[in-house]
Protein backbone atom coordinates (compact mmCIF):
# COMPACT_ATOMS: atom_id res chain seq x y z
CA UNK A 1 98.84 63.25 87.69
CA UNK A 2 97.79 63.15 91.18
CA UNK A 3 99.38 66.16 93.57
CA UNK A 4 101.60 64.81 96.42
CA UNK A 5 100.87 65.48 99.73
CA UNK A 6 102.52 64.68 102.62
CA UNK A 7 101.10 62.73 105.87
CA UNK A 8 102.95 64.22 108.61
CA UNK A 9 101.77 65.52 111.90
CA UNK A 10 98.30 63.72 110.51
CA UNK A 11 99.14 60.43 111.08
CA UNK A 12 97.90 60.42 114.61
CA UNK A 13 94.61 61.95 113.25
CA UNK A 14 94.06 59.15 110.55
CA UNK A 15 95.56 56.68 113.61
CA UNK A 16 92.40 57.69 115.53
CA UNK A 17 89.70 58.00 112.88
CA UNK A 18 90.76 55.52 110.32
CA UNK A 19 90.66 51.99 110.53
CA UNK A 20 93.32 51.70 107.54
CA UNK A 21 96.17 53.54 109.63
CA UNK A 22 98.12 52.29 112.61
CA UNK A 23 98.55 53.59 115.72
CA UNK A 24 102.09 56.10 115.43
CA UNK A 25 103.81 53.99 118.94
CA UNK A 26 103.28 51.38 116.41
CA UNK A 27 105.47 52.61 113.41
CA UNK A 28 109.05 53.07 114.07
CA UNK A 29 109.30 54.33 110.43
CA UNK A 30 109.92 57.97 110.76
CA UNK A 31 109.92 59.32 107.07
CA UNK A 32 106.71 61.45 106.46
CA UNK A 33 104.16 59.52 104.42
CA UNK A 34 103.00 60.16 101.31
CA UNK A 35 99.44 60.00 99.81
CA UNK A 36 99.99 60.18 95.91
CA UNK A 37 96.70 59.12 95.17
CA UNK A 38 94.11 62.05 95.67
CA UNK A 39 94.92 65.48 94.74
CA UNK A 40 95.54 68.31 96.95
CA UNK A 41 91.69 69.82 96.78
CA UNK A 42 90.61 66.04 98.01
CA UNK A 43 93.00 65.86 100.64
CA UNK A 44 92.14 69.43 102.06
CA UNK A 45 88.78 68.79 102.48
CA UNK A 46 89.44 65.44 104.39
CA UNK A 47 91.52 67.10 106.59
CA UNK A 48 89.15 69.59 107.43
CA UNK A 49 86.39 67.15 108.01
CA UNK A 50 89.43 64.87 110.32
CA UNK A 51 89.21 68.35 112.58
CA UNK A 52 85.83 68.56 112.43
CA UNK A 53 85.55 67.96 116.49
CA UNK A 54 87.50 71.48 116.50
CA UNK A 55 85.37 73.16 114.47
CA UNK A 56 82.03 73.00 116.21
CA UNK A 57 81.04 70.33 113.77
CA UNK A 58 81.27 68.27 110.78
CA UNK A 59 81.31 71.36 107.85
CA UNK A 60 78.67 69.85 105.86
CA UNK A 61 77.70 72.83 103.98
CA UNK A 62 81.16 71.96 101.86
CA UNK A 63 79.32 69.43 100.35
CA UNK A 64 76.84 71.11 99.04
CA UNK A 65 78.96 73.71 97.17
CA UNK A 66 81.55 71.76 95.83
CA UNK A 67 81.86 70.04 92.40
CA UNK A 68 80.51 67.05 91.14
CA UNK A 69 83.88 65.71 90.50
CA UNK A 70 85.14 66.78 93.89
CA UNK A 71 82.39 65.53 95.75
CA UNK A 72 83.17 61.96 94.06
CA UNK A 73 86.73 61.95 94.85
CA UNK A 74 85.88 62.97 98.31
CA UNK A 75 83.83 59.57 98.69
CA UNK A 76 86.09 57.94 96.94
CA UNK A 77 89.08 58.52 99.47
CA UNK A 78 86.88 58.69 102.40
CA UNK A 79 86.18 54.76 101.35
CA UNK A 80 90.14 54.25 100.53
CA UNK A 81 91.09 55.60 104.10
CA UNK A 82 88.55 53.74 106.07
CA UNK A 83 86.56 56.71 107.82
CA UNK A 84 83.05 55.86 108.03
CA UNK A 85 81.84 59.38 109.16
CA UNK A 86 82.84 61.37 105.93
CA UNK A 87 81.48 58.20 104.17
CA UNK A 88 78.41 58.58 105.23
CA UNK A 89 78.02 62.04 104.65
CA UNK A 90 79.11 61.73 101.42
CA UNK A 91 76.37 59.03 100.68
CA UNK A 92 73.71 61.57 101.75
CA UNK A 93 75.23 64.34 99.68
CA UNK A 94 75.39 62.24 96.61
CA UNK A 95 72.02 60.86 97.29
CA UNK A 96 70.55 64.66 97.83
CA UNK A 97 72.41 65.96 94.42
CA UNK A 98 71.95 62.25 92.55
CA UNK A 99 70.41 64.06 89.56
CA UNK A 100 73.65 66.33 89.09
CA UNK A 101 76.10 63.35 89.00
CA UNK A 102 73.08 60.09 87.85
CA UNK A 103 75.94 58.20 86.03
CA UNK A 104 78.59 58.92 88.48
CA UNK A 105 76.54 58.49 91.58
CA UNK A 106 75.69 55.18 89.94
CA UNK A 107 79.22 53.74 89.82
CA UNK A 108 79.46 55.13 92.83
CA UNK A 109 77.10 53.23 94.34
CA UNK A 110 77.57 49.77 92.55
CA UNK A 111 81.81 49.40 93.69
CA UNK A 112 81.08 50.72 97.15
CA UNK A 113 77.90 48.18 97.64
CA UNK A 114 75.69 50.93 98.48
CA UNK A 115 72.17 49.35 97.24
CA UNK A 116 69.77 52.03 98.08
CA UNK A 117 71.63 54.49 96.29
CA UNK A 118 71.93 52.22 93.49
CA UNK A 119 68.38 52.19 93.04
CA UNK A 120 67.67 56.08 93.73
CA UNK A 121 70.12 56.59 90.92
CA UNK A 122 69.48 54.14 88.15
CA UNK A 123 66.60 55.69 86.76
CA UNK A 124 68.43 58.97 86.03
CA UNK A 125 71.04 56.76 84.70
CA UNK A 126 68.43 55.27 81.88
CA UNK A 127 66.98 58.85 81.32
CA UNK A 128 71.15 59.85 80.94
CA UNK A 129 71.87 56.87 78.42
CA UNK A 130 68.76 57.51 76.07
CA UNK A 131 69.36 61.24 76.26
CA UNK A 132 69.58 62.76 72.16
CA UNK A 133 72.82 64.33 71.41
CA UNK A 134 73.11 67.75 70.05
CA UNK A 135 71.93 66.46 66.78
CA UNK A 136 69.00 65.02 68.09
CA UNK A 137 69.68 61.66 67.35
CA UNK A 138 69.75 58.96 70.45
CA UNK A 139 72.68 56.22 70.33
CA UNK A 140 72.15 52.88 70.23
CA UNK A 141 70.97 51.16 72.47
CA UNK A 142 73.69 48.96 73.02
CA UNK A 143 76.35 52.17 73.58
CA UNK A 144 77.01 53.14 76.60
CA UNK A 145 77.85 56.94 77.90
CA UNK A 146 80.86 56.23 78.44
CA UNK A 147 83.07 53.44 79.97
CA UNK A 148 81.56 52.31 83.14
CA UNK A 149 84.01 50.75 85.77
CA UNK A 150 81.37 48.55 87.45
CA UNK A 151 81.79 45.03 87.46
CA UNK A 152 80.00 43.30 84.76
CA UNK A 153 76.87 41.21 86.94
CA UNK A 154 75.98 44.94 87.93
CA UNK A 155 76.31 46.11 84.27
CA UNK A 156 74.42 43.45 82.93
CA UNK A 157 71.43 43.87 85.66
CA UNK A 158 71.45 47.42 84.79
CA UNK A 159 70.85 46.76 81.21
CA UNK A 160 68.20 44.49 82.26
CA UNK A 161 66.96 47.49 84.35
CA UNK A 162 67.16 50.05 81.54
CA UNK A 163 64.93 47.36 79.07
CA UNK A 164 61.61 47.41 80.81
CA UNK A 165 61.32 51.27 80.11
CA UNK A 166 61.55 50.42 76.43
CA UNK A 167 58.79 47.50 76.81
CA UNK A 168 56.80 49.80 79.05
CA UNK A 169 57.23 52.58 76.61
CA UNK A 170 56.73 49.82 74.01
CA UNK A 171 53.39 48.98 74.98
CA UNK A 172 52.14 52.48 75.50
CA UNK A 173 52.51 53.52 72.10
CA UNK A 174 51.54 50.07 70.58
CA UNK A 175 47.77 51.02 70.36
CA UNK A 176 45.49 47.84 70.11
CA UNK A 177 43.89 47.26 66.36
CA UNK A 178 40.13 48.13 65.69
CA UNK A 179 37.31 45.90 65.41
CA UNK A 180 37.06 44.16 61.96
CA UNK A 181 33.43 42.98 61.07
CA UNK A 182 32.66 40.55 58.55
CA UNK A 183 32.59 43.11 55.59
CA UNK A 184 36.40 43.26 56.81
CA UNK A 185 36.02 46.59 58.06
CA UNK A 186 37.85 48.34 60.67
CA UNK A 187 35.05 49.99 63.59
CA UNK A 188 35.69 53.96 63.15
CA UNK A 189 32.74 55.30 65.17
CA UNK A 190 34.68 58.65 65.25
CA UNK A 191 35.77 58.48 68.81
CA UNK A 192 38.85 56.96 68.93
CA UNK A 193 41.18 59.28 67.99
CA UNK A 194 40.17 61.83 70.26
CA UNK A 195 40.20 59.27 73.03
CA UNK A 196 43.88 58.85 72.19
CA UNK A 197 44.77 61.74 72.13
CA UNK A 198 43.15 63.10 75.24
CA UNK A 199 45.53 60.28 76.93
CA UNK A 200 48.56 60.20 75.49
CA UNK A 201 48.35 64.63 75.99
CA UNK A 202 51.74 66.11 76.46
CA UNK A 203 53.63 62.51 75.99
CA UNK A 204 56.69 61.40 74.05
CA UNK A 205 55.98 59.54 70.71
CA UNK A 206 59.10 57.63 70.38
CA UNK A 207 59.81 54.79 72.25
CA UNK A 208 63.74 55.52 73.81
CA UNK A 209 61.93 59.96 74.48
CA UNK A 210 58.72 58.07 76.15
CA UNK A 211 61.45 55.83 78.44
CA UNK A 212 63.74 58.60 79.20
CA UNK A 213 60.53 60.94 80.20
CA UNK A 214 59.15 57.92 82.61
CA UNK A 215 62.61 57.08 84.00
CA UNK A 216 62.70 60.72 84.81
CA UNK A 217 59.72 61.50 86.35
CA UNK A 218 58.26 58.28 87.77
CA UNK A 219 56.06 55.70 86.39
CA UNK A 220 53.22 57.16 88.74
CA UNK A 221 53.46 60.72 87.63
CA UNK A 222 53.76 60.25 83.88
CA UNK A 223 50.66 58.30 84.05
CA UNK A 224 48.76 58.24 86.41
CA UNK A 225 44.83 59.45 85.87
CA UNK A 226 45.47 59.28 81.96
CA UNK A 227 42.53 56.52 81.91
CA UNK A 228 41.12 57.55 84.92
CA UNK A 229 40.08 61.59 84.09
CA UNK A 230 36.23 61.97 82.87
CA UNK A 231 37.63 63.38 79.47
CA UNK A 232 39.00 60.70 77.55
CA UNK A 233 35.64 58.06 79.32
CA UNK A 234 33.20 60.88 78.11
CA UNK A 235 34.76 60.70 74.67
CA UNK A 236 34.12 56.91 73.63
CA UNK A 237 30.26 57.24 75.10
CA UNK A 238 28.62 54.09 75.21
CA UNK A 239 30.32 52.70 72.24
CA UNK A 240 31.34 49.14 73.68
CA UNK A 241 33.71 47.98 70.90
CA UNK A 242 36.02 51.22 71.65
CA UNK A 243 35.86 50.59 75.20
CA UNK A 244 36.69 47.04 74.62
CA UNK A 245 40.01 48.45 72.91
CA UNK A 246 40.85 50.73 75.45
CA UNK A 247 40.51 48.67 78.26
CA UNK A 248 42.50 45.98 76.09
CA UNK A 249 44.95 48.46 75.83
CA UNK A 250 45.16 49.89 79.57
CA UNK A 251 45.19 46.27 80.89
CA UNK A 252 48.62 45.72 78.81
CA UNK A 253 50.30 49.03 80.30
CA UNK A 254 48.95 47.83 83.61
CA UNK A 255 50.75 44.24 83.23
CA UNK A 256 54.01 46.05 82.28
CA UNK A 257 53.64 49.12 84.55
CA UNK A 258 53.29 45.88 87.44
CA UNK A 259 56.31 43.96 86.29
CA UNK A 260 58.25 46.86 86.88
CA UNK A 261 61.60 46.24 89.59
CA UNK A 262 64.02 48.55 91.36
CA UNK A 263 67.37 48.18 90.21
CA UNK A 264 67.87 45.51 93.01
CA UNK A 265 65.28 43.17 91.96
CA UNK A 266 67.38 42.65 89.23
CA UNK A 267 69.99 39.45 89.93
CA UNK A 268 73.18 40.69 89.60
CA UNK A 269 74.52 37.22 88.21
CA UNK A 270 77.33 36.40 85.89
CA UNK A 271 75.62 35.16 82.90
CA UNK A 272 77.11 35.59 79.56
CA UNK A 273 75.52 38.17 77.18
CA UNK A 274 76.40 40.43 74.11
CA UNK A 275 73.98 43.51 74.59
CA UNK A 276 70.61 44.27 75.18
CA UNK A 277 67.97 43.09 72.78
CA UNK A 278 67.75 45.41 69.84
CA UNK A 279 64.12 44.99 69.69
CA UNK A 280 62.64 48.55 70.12
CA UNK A 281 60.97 51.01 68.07
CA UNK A 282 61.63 54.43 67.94
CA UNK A 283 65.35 55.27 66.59
């Protein structure tokens, strides 16, 4: 239950700072006024940035050392009441600790319209939803976290978002078939293995762990130089049928790794669906 906390002598300071507060010569209301939606910690530290002018400056450095959950109810009141300074601030805080707080910088983001932290944060968010539990089993993939208040266009873009990790993951781990000759056997010069494993080194061999890893880090720096290094060219030599594969293979992840979007490339439209496709491997 939220604390109550009473307006008083501040109503001149949210009449000069806040676009959702009149002017006091306008109110002939005298009652104090009460603000029964934020708790008492919220409240305190809006007050303190209102006198921020007396101060020396806005006390930033509060930001940085509260909670998670404070920080987001900061933002959240500092869009209720209207004052665009704290706002801000709190964007750039949020954006600086986004990977403390992906899912709720996320909704965050997606009520309050703010695009660019939308994006910043929506990879986290797919790294967050195909996290294992303590098990070590991953959900679903049509469960969510946990409820998200977002309206459903952004939900269902998101999902969209959160799918082309799995195909990109998808085809990385769907390895191209060997040659078959007219004896219907498979090519096995004894260099192919070793070529895959010198690229896939050190990478996830599940589909939902090889999305969350790429979400996490970046496309770029989970693979970049894995066909590239001398190693894994050195290994298949001059046989041309292996090469054939692997640049077969490479030319798929490069067609999904290129079809890749930021969260707002995705249309945020209202277009009925269930779930996302249940079409990955890796369980």
């Amino acid at each position: 239950m939220p604390d109550l906390f009473s307006l008083g002598a501040m109503r001149a300071m949210f009449a000069e700072q806040s676009d959702a507060f009149p002017k006091p010569e306008d109110v002939t209301i005298t009652e104090p006024v009460e603000l029964s939606g934020e708790d008492s910690t919220t409240l305190r530290i809006l007050f303190i940035f209102m006198h921020s002018k007396e101060l020396g400056g806005p006390p930033v450095d509060i930001l940085r050392k509260i909670t998670p959950k404070e920080l987001m109810n900061l933002a959240q009141a500092a869009h209720k009441y209207l004052l665009p300074n704290l706002v801000q601030f709190c964007r750039l805080t949020v954006e600086a600790r986004v990977k403390e707080m992906p899912i709720d910088a996320f909704i965050y983001a997606t009520n309050n319209q703010l695009n660019d932290l939308a994006g910043i944060a929506a990879p986290y968010v797919v790294a967050e939803s195909l996290k294992p539990s303590s098990t070590g089993q991953i959900s679903s993939i049509g469960a969510l976290p946990r409820k998200w208040e977002i309206p459903q266009a952004k939900l269902l873009a998101w999902y969209d978002f959160r799918d082309q990790y799995l195909r990109l993951a998808d085809t990385i781990l769907t390895i191209p078939k060997p040659h078959v000759d007219s004896k219907d056997r498979a090519h096995n010069c004894g260099g192919w293995d070793p070529y895959i494993q010198a690229t896939l080194v050190a990478l996830p061999a599940t589909t939902f762990a090889l999305a969350r890893a790429i979400a996490h880090k970046g496309i770029v720096e989970t693979m970049e130089g894995r066909w590239d290094s001398i190693e894994p060219q050195e290994i298949l030599g001059d046989c041309h049928l292996c090469k054939k594969r692997a640049d077969a293979w490479e030319d798929a992840i490069g067609r999904a790794m290129g079809a890749m979007k930021t969260f707002s490339g995705f249309p945020c439209q209202n277009h009925l669906r269930l779930g996302p496709k249940n079409h990955h491997r890796g369980y």
